[in-house]
N, C-alpha and C. Protein backbone atom coordinates (compact mmCIF):
# COMPACT_ATOMS: atom_id res chain seq x y z
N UNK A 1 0.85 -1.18 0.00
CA UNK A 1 0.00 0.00 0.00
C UNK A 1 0.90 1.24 0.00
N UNK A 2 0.68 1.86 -1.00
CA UNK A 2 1.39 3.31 -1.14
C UNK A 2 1.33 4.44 0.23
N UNK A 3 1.88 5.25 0.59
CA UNK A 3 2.12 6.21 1.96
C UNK A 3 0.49 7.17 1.08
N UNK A 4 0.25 7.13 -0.16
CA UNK A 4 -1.20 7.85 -0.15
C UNK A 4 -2.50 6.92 0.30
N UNK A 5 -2.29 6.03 -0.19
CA UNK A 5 -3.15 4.96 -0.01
C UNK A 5 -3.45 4.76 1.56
N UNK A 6 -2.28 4.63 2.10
CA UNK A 6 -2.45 4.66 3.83
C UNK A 6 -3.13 5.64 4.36
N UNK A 7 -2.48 7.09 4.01
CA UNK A 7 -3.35 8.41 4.77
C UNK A 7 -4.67 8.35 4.57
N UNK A 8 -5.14 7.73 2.89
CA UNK A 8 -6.72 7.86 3.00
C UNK A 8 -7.59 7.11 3.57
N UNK A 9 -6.77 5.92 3.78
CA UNK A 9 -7.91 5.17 4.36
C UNK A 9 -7.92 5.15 5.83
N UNK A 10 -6.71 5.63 6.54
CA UNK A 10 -6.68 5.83 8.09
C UNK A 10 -7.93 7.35 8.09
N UNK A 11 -7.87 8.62 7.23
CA UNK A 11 -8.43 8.99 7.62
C UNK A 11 -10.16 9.14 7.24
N UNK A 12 -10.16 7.81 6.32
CA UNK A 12 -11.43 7.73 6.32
C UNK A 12 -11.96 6.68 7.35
N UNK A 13 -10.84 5.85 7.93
CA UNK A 13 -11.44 5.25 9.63
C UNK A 13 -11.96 6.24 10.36
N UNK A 14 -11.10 7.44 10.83
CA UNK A 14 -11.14 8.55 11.64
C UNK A 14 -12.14 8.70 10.98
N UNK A 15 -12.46 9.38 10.19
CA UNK A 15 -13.68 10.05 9.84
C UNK A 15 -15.17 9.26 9.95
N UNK A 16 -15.16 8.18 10.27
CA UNK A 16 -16.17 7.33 10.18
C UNK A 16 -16.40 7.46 11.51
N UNK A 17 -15.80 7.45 12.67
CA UNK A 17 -15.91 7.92 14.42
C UNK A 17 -16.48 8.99 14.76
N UNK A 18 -16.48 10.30 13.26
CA UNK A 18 -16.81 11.50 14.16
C UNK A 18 -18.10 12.10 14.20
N UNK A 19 -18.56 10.80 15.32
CA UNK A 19 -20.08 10.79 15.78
C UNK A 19 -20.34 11.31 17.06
N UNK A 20 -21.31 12.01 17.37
CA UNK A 20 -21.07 12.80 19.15
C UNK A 20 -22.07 11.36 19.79
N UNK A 21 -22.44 10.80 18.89
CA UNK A 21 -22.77 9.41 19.81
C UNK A 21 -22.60 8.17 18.54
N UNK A 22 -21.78 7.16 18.65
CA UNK A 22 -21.37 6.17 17.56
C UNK A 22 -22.69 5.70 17.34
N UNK A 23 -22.81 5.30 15.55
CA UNK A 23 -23.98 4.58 15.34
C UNK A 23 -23.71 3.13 15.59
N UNK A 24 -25.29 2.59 15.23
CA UNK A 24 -25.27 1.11 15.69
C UNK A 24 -25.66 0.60 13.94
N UNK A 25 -25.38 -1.11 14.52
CA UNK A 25 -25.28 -1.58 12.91
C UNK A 25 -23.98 -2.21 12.60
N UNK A 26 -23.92 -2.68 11.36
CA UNK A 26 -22.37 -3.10 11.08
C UNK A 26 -22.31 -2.22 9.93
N UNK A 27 -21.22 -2.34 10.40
CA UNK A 27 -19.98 -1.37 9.37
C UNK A 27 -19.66 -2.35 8.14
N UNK A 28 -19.88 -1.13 6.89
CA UNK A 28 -19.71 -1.76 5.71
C UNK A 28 -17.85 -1.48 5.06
N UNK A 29 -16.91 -2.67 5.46
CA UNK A 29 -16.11 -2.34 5.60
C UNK A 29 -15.70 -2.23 3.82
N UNK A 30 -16.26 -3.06 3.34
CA UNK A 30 -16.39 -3.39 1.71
C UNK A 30 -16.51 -1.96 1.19
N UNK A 31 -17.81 -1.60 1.56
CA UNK A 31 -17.89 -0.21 0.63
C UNK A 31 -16.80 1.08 1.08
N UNK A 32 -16.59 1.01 2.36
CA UNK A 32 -15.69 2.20 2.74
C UNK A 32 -14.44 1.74 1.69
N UNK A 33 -13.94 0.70 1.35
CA UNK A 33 -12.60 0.41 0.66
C UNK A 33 -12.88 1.01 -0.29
N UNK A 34 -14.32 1.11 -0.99
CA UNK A 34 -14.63 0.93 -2.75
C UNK A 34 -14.82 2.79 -2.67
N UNK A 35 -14.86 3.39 -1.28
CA UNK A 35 -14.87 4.77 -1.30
C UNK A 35 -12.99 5.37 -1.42
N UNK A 36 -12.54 4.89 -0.43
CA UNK A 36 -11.10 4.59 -0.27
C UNK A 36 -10.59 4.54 -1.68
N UNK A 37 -10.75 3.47 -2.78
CA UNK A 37 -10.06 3.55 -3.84
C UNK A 37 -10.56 4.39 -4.88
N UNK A 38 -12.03 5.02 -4.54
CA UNK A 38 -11.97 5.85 -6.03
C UNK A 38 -11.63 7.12 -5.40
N UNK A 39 -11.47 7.86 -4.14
CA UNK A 39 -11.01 8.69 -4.31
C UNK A 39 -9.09 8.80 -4.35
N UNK A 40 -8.49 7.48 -4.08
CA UNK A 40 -6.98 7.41 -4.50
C UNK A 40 -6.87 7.31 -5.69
N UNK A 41 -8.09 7.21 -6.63
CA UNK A 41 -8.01 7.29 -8.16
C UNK A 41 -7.97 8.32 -8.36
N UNK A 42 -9.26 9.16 -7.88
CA UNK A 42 -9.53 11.02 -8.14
C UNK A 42 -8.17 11.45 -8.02
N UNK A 43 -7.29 11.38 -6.96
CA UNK A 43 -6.35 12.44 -6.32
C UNK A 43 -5.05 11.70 -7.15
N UNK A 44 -4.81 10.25 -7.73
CA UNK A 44 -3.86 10.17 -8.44
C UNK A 44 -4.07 10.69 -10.06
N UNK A 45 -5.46 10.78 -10.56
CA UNK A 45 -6.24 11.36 -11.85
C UNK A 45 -5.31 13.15 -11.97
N UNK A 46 -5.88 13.53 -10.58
CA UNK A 46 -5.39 14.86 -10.73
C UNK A 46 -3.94 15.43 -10.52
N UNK A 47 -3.17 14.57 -9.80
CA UNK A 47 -1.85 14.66 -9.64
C UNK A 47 -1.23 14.30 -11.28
N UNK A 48 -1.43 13.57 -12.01
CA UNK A 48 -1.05 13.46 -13.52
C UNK A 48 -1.48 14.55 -14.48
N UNK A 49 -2.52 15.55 -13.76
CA UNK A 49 -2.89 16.37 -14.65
C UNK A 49 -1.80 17.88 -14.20
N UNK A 50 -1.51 17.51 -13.21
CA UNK A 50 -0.86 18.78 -12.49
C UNK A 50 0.60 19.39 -13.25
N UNK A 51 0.58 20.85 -13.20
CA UNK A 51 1.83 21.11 -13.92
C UNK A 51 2.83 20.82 -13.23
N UNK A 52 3.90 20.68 -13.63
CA UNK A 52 5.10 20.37 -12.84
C UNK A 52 6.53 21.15 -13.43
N UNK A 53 7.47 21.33 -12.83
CA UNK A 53 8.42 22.15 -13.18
C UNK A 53 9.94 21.08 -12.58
N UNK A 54 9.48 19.83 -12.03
CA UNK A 54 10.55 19.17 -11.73
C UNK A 54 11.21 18.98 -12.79
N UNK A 55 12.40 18.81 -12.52
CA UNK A 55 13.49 19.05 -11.37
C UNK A 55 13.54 20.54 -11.63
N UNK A 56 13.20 21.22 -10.36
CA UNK A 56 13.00 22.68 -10.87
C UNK A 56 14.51 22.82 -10.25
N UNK A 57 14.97 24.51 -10.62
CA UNK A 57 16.37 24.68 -10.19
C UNK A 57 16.09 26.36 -9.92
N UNK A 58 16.61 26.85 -8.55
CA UNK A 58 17.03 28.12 -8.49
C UNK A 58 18.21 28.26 -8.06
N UNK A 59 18.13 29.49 -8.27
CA UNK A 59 19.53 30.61 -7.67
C UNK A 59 19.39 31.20 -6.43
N UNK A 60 20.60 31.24 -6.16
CA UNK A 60 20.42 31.63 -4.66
C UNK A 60 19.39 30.96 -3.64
N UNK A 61 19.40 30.17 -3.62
CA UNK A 61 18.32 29.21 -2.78
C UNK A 61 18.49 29.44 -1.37
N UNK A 62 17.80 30.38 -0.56
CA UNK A 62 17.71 30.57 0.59
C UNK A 62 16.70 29.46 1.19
N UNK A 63 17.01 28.72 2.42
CA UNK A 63 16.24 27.78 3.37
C UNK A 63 15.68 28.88 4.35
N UNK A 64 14.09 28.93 5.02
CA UNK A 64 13.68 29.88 5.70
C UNK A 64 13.10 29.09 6.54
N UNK A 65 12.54 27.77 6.44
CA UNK A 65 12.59 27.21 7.66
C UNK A 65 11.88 25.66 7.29
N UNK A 66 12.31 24.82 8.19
CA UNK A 66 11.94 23.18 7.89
C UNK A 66 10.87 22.43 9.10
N UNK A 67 10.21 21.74 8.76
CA UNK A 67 9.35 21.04 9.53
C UNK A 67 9.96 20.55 10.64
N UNK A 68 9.80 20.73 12.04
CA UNK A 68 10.50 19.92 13.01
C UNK A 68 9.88 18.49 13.18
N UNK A 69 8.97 18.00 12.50
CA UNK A 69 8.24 16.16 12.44
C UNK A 69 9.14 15.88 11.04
N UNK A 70 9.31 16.47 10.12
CA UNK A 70 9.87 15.33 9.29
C UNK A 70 11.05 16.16 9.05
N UNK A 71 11.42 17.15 9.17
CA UNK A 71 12.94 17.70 8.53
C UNK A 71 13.06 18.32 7.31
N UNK A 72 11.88 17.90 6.65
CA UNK A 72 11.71 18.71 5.67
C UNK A 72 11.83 20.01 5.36
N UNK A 73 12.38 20.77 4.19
CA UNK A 73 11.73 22.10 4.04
C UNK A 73 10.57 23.07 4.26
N UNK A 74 10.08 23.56 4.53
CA UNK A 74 8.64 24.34 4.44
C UNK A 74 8.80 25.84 4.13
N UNK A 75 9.98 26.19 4.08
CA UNK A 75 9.94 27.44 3.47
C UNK A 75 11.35 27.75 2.78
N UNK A 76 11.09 28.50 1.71
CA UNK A 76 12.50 29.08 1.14
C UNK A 76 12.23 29.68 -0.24
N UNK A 77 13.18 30.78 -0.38
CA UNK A 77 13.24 31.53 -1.19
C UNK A 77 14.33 31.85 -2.27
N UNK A 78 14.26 32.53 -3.65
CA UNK A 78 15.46 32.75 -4.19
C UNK A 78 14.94 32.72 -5.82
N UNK A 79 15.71 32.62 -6.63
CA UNK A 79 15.29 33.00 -8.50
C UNK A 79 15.26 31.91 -8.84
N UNK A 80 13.87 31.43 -9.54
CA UNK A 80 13.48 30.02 -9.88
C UNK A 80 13.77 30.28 -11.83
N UNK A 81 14.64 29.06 -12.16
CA UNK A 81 15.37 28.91 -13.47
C UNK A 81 14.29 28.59 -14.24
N UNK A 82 14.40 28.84 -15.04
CA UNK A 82 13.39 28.57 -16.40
C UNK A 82 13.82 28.27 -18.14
N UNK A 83 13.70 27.15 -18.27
CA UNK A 83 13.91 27.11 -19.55
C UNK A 83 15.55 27.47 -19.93
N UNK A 84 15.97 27.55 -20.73
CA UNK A 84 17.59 27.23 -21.06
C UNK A 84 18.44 27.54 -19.65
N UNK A 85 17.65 29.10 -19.00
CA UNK A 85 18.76 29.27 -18.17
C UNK A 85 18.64 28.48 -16.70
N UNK A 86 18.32 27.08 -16.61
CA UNK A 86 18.69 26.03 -15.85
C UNK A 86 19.82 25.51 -15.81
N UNK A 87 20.07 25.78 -16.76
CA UNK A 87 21.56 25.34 -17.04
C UNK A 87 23.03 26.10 -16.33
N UNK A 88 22.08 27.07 -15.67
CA UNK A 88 23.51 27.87 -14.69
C UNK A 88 24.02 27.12 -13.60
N UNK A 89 25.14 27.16 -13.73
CA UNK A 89 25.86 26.13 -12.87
C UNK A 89 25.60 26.79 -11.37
N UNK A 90 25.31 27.95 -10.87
CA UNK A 90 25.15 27.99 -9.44
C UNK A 90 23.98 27.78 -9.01
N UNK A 91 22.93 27.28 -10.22
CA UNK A 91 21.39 26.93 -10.41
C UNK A 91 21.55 25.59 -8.70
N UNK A 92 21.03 25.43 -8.39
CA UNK A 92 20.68 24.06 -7.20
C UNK A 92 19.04 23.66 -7.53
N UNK A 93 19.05 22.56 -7.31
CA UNK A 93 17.95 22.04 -7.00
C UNK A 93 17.08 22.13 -6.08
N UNK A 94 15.51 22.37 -6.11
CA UNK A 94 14.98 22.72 -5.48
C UNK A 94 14.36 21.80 -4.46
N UNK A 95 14.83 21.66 -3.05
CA UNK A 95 14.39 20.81 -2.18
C UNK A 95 13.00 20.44 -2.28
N UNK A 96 13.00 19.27 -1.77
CA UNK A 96 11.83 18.65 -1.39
C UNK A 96 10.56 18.97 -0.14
N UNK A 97 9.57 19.51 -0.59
CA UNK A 97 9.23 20.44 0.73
C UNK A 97 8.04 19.34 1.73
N UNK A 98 7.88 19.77 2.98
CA UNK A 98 7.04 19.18 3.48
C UNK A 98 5.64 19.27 3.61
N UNK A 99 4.62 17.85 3.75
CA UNK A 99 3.51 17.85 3.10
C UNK A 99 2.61 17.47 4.12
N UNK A 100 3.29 17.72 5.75
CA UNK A 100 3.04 16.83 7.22
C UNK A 100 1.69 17.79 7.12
N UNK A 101 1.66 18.90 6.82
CA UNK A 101 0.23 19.82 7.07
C UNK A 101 -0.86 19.60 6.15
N UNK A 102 -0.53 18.75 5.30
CA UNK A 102 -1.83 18.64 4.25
C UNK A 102 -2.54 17.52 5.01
N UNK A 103 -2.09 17.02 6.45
CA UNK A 103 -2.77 15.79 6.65
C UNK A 103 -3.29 16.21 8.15
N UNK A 104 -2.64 17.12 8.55
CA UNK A 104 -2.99 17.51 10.43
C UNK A 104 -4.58 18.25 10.34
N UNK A 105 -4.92 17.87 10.47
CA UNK A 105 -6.09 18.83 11.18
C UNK A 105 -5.92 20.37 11.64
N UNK A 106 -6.60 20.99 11.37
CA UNK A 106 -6.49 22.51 11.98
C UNK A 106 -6.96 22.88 13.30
């Protein structure tokens, strides 16, 4: 099971709890899966449609600050390369940023 595949279906467990009194009945564990996989279809559908600029490259790549749960990046700044002039050698690659907040609750 893919690390997307996991988040959706843990938080469609969670989400199935948030009752101020739990229902009664059995749980249709079948259909929650068949909910589970079409929306990991939707969100992998739209991730293929998405523009992308990887392997993007800037200049001067300032770090402004990183996730303390995963280490990741979460902020930074500097001149994003485009088209031939990627090719500047003080060009760097643009870190990998963190994605721990697309899943926390507010």
């Amino acid at each position: 099971m893919s690390k997307l595949e996991e988040l959706v279906f843990q938080a469609l467990g969670e989400a199935s709890m948030c009752w101020s009194e739990r229902p009664k009945g059995v749980f249709d564990s079948d259909h929650a899966k068949e909910v589970g996989h079409k929306l990991v279809a939707a969100i992998k559908d739209q991730q293929s449609h998405a523009l992308t600029l990887s392997p993007a490259r800037m200049k001067n790549l300032q770090i402004t600050s990183r996730c303390p749960s995963c280490g990741k990046v979460k902020g930074y700044s500097g001149m994003l390369m485009m088209g031939g002039s990627s090719d500047d050698e003080e060009a760097v690659e643009v870190p990998e940023t963190c994605m721990c907040g697309m899943w926390r609750s507010q």
